[in-house]
PDB file of N, CA and C in Angstrom:
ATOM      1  N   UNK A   1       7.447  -0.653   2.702  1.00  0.00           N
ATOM      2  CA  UNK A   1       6.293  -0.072   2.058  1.00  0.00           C
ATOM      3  C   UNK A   1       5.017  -0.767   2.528  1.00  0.00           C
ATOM      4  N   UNK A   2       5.137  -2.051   2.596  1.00  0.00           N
ATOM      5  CA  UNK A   2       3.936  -2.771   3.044  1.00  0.00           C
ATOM      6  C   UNK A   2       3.584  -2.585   4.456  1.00  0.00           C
ATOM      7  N   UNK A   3       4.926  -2.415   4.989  1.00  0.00           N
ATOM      8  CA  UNK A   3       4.577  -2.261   6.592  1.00  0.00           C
ATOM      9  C   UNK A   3       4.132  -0.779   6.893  1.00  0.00           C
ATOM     10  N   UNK A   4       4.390  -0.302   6.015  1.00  0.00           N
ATOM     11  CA  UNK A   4       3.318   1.545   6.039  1.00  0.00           C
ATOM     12  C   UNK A   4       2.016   1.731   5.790  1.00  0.00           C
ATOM     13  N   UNK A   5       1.328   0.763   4.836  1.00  0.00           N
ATOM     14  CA  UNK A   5       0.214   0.613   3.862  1.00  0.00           C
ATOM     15  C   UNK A   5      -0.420  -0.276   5.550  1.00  0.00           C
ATOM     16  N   UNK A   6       0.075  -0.940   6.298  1.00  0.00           N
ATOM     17  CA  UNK A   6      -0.651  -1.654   7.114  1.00  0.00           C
ATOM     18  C   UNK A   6      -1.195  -1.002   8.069  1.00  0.00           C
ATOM     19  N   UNK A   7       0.042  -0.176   8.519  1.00  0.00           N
ATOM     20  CA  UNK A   7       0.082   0.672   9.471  1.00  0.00           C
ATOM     21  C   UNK A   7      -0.743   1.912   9.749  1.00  0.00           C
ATOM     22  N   UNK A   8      -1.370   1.953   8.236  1.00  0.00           N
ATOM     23  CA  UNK A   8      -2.320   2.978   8.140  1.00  0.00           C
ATOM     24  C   UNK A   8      -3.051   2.386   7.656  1.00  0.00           C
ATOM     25  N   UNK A   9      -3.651   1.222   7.056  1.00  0.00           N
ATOM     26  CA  UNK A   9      -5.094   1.036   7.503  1.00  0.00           C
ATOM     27  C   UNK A   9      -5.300   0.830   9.043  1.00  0.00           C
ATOM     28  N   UNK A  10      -4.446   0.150   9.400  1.00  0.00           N
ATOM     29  CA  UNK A  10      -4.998   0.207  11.071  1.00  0.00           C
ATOM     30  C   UNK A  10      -5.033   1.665  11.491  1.00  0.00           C
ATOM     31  N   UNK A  11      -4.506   2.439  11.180  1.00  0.00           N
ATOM     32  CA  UNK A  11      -5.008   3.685  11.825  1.00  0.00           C
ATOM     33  C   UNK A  11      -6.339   4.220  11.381  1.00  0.00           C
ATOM     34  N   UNK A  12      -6.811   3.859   9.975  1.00  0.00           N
ATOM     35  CA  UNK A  12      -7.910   4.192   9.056  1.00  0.00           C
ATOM     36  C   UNK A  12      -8.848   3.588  10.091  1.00  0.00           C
ATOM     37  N   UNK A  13      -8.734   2.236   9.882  1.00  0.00           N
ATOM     38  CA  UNK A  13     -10.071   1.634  11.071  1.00  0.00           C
ATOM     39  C   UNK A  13     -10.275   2.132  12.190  1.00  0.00           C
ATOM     40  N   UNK A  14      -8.919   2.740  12.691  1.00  0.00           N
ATOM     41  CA  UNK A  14      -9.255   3.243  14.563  1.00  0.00           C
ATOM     42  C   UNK A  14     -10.375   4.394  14.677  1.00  0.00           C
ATOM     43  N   UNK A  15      -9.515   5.346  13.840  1.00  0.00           N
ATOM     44  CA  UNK A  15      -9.829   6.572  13.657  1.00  0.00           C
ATOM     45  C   UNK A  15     -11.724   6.258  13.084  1.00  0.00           C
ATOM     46  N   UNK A  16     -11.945   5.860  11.984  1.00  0.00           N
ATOM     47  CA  UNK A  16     -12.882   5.238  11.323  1.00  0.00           C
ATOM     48  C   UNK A  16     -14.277   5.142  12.839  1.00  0.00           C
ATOM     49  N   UNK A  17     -13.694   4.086  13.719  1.00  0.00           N
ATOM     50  CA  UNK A  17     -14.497   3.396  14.307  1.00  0.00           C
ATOM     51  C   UNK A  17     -14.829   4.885  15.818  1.00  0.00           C
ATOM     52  N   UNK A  18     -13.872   5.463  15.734  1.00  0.00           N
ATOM     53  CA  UNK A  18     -13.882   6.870  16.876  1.00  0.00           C
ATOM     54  C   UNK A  18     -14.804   7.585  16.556  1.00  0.00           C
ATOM     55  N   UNK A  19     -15.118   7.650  15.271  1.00  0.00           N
ATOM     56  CA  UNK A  19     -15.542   8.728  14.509  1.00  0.00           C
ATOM     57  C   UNK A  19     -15.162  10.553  13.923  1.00  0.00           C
ATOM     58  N   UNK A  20     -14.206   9.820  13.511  1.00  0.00           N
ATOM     59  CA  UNK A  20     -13.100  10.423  12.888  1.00  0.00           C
ATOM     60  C   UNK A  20     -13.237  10.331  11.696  1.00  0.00           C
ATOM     61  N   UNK A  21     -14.446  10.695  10.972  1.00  0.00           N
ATOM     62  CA  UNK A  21     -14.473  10.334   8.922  1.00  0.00           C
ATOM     63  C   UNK A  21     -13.133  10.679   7.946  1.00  0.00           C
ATOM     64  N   UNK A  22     -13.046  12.140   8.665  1.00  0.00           N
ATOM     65  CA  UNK A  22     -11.862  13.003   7.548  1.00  0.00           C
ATOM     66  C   UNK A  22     -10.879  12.224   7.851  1.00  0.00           C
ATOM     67  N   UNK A  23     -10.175  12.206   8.738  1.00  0.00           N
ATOM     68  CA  UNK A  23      -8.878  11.352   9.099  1.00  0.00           C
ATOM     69  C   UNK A  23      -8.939  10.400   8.280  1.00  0.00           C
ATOM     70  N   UNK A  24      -9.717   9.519   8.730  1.00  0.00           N
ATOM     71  CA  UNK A  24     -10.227   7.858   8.385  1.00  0.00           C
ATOM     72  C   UNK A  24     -10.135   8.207   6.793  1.00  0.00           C
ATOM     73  N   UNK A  25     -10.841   8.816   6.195  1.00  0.00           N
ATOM     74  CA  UNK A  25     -10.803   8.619   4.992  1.00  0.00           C
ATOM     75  C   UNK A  25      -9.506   9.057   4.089  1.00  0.00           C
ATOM     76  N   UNK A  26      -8.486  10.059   4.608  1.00  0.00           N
ATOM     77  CA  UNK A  26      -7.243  10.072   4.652  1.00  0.00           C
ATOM     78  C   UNK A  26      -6.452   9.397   4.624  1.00  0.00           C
ATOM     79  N   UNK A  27      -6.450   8.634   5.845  1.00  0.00           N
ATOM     80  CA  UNK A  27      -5.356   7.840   5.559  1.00  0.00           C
ATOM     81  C   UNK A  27      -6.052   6.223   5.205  1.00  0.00           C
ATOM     82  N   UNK A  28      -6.769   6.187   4.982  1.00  0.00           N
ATOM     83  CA  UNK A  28      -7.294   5.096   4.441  1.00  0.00           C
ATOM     84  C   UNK A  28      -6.860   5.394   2.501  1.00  0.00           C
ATOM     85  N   UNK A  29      -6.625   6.588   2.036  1.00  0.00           N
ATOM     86  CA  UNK A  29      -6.575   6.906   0.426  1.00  0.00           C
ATOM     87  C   UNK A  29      -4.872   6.762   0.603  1.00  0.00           C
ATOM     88  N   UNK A  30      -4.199   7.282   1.949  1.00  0.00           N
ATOM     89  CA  UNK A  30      -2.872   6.237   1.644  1.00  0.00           C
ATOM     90  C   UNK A  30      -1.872   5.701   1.810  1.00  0.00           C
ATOM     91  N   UNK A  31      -3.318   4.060   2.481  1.00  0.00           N
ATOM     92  CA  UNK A  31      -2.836   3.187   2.568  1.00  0.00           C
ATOM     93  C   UNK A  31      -3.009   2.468   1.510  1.00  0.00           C
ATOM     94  N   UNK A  32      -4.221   2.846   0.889  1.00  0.00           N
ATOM     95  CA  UNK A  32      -4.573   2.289  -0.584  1.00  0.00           C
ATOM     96  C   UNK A  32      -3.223   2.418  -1.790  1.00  0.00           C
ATOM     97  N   UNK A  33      -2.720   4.131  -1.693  1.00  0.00           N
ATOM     98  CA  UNK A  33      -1.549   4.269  -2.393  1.00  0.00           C
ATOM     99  C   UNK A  33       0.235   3.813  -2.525  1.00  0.00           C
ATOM    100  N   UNK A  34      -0.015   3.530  -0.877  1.00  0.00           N
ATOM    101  CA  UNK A  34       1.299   2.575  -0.783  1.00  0.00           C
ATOM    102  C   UNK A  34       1.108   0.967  -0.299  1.00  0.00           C
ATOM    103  N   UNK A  35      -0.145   0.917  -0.701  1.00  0.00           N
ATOM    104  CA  UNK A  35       0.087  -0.491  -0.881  1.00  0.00           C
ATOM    105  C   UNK A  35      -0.185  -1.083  -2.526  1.00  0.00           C
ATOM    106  N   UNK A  36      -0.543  -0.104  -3.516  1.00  0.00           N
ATOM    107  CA  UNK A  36      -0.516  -0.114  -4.796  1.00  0.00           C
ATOM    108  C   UNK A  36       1.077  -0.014  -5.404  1.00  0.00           C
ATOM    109  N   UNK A  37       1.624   0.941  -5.064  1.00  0.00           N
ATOM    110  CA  UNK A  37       3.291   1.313  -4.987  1.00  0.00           C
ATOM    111  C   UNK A  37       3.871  -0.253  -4.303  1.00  0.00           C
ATOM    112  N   UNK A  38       3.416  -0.552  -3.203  1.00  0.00           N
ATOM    113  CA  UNK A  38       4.071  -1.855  -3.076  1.00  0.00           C
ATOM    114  C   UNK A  38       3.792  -3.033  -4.248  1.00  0.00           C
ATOM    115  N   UNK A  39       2.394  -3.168  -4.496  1.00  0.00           N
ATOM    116  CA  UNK A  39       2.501  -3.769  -5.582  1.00  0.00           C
ATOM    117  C   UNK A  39       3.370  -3.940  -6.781  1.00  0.00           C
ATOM    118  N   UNK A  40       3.064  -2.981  -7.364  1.00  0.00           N
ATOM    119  CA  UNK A  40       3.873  -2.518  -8.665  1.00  0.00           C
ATOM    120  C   UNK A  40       5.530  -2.762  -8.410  1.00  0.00           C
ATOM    121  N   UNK A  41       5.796  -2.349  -7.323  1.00  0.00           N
ATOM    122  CA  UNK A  41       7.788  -2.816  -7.227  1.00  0.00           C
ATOM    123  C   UNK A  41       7.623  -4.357  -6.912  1.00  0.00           C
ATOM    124  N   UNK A  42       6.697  -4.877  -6.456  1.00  0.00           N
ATOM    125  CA  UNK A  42       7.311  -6.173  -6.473  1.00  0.00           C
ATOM    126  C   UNK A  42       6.994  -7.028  -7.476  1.00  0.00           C
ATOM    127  N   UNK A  43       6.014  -6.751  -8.017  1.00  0.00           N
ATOM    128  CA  UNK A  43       5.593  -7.297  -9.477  1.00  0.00           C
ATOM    129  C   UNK A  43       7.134  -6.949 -10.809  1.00  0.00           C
ATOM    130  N   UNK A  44       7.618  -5.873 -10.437  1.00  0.00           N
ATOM    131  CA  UNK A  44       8.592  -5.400 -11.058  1.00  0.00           C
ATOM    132  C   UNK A  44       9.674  -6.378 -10.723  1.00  0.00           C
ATOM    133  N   UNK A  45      10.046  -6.238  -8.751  1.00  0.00           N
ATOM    134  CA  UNK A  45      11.414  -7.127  -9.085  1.00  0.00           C
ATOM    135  C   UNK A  45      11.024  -8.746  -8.822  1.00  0.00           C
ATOM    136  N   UNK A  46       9.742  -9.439  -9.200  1.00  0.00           N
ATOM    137  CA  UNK A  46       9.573 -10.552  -9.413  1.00  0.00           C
ATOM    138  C   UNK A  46       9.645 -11.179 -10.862  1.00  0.00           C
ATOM    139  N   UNK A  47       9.513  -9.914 -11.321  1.00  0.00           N
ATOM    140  CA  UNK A  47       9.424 -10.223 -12.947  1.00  0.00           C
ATOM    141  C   UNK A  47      11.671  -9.945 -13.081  1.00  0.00           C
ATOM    142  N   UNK A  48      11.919  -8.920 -12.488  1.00  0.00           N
ATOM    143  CA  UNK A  48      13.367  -9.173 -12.936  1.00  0.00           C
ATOM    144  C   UNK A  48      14.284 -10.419 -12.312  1.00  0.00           C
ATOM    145  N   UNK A  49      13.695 -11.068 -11.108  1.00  0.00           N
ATOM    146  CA  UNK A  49      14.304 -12.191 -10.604  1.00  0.00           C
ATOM    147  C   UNK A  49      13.752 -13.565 -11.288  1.00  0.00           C
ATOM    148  N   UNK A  50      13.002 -13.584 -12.311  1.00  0.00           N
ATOM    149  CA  UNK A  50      12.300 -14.480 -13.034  1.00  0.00           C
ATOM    150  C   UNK A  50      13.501 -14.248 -14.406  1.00  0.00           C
ATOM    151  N   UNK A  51      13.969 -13.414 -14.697  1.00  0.00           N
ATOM    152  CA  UNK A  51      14.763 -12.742 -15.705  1.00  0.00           C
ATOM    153  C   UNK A  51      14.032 -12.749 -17.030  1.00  0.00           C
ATOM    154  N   UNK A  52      12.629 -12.054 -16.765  1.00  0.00           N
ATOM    155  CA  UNK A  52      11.744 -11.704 -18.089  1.00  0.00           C
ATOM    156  C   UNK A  52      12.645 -10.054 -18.872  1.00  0.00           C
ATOM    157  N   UNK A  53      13.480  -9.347 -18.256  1.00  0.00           N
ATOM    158  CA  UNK A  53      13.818  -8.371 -18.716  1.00  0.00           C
ATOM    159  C   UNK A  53      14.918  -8.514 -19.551  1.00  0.00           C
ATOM    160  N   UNK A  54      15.386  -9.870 -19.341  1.00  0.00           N
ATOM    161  CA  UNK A  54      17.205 -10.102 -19.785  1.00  0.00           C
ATOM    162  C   UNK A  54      16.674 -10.504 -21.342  1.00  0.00           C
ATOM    163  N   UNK A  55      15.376 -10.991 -21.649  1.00  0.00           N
ATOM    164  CA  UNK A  55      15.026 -10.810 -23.113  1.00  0.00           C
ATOM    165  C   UNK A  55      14.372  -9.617 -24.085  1.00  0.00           C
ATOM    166  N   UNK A  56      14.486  -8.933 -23.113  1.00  0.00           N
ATOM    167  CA  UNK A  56      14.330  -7.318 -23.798  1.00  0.00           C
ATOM    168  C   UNK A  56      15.846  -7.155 -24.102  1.00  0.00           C
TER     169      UNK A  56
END
């Protein structure tokens, strides 16, 4: 997931710097979204390898 979210901001900047707005601003909205999605799962399985869930 992270290596997708990277992979498209670098394309965001290429495109970006070509002058390419629509693109650029495309995939720049998501790289923003899978690198938020990456967030959230690892916050998730850091919190279950911490075993905050085994007290629920």
């Amino acid at each position: 997931m992270l290596k997708w979210a990277i992979i498209f901001a670098i394309v965001s900047l290429v495109t970006g710097w070509l002058g390419f707005g629509a693109v650029a601003g495309i995939t720049g909205t998501i790289a923003k979204v899978l690198f938020a999605i990456f967030l959230i799962l690892f916050l998730l399985a850091l919190l279950a390898l911490t075993g905050i869930f085994n007290a629920l």
